[in-house]
Protein backbone atom coordinates (compact mmCIF):
# COMPACT_ATOMS: atom_id res chain seq x y z
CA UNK A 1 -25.67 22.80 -17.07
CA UNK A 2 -24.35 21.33 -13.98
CA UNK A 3 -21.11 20.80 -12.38
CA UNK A 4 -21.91 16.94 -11.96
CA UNK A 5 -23.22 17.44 -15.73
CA UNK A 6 -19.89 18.90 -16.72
CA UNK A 7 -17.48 16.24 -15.14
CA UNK A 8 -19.65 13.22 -16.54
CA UNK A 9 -18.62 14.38 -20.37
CA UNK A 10 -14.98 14.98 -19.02
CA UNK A 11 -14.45 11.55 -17.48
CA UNK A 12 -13.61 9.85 -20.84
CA UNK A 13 -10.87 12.52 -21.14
CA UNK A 14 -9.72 12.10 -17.69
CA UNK A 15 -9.56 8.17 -17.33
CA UNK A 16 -7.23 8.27 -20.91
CA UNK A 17 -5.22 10.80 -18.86
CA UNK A 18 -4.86 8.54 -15.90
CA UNK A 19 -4.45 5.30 -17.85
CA UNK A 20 -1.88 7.24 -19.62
CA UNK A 21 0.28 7.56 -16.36
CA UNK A 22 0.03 3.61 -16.12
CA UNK A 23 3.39 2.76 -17.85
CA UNK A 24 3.91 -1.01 -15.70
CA UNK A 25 2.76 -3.88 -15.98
CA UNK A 26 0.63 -6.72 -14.55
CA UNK A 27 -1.55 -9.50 -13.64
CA UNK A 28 -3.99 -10.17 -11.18
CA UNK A 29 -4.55 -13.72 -10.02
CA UNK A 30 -7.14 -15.44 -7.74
CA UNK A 31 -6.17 -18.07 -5.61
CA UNK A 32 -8.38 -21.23 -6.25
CA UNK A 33 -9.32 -24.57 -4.59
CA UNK A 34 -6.68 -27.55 -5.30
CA UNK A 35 -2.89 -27.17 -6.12
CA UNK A 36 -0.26 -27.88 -9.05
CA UNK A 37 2.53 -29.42 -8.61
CA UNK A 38 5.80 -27.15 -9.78
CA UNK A 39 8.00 -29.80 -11.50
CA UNK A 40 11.18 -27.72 -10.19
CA UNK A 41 10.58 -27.76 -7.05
CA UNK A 42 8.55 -30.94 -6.32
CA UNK A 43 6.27 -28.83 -4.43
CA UNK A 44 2.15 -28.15 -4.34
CA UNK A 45 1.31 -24.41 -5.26
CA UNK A 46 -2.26 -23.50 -5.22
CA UNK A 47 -3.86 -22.90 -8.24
CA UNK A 48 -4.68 -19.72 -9.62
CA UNK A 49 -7.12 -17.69 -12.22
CA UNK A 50 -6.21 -14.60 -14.15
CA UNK A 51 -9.11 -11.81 -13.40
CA UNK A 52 -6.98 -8.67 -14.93
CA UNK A 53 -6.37 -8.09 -17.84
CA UNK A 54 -9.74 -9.97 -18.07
CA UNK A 55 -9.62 -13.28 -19.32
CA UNK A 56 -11.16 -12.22 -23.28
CA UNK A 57 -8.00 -10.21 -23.56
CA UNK A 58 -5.36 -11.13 -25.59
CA UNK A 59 -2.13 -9.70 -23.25
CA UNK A 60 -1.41 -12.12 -20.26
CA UNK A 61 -0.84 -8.41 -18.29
CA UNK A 62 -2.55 -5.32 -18.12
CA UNK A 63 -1.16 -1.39 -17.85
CA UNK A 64 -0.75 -0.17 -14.47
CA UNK A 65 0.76 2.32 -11.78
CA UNK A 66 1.85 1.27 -8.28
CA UNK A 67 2.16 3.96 -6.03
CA UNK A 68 4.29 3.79 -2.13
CA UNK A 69 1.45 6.29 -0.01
CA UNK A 70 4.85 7.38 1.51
CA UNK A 71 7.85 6.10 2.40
CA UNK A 72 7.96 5.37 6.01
CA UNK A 73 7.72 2.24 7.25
CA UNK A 74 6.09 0.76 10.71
CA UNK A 75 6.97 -2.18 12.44
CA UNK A 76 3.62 -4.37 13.35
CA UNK A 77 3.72 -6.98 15.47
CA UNK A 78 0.63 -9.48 14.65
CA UNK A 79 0.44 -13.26 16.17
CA UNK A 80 4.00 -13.32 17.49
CA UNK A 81 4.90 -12.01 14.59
CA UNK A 82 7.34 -8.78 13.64
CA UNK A 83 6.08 -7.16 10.43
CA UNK A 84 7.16 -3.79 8.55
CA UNK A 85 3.97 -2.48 6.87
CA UNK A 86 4.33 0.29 4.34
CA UNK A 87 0.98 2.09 2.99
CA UNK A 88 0.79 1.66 -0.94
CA UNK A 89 -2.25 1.72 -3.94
CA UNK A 90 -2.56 0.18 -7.32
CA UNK A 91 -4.12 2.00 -9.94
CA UNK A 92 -6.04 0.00 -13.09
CA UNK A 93 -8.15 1.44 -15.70
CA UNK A 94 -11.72 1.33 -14.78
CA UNK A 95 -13.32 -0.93 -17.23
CA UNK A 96 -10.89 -3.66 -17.20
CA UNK A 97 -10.66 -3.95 -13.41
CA UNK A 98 -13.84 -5.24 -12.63
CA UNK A 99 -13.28 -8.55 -11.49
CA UNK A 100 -10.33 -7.43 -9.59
CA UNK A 101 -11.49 -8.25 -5.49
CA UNK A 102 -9.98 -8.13 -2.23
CA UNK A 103 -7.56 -10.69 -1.91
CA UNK A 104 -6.40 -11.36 -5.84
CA UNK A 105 -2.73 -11.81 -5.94
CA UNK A 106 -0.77 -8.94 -8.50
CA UNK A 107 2.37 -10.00 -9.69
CA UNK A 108 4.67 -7.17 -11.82
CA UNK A 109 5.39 -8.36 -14.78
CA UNK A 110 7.22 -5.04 -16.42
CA UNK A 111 8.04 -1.59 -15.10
CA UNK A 112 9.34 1.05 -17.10
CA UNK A 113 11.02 3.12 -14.18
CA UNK A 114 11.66 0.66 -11.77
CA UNK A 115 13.18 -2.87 -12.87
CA UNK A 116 13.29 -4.36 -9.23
CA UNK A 117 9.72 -4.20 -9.53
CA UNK A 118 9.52 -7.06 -11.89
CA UNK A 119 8.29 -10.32 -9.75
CA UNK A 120 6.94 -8.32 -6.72
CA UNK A 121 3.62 -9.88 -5.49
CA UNK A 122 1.43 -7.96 -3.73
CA UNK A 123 -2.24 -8.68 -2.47
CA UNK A 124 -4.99 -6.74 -2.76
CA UNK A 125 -6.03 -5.63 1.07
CA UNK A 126 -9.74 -3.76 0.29
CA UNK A 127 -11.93 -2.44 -2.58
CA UNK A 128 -12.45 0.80 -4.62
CA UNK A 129 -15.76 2.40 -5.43
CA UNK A 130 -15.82 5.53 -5.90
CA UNK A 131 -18.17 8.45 -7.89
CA UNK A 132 -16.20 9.95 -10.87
CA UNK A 133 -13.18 7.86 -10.48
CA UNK A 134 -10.37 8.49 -13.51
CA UNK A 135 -8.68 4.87 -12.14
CA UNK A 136 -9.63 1.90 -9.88
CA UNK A 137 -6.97 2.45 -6.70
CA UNK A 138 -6.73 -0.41 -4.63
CA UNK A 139 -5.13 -0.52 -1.36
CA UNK A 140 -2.30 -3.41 -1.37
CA UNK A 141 0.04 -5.00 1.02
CA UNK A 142 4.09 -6.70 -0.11
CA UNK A 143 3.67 -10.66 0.20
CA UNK A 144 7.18 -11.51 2.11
């Protein structure tokens, strides 16, 4: 027996444990070539793709967990620009998240604790790989 050995058989425990903790909800879009036009507003919005829950699911949103890294914020000022960045992840279950990449859009469809999170976009700002991971945690930035 071996440590690495020992972990391996636990991971299917450990991910249900994780994906347990996942009690919002959401989708995560791609942005595609071309645009729609939004009959409300008479405007062109680009096009999008749904990549989680994947596509062979029947739910238009997946389970999830959103998660502030902590609470301060830090003004950033980028291209003349004055921006407040806060640190935050997004946790999916492994196997579902796979086509989830940097850049895909993630709007909140539901959240059990936290109604004002219903509508919030954020985009996903880098990947997750990672040995033994319970959850796929992706870095992600607010859209304002």
């Amino acid at each position: 027996m071996s440590l690495g050995y020992d972990v391996a058989q636990a991971l299917p425990g450990l991910r249900a444990q994780a994906e347990a903790m996942m009690v919002d909800r959401c989708r995560v879009e791609r942005v595609t070539p071309g645009t729609v036009l939004n009959e409300t507003t008479g405007e062109y919005t680009p096009t999008r793709v749904r990549v989680y829950p994947p596509a062979s699911a029947a739910a238009s949103d997946g389970i999830c967990r959103y998660k502030a890294a902590n609470t301060a914020v830090r003004d950033v000022e980028a291209a003349g620009q004055l921006l407040i960045e806060q640190a935050a992840t997004l946790s999916l279950p492994i196997a579902a998240s796979l086509e989830v990449a940097e850049g895909d859009i993630v709007t909140f469809t539901a959240s059990t604790f936290d109604p004002q999170m219903v509508g919030v976009e954020v985009r996903i700002a880098g990947e997750h790989h990672q040995t033994f991971a319970t959850a796929r945690r992706f870095p992600v930035e607010e859209i304002s």
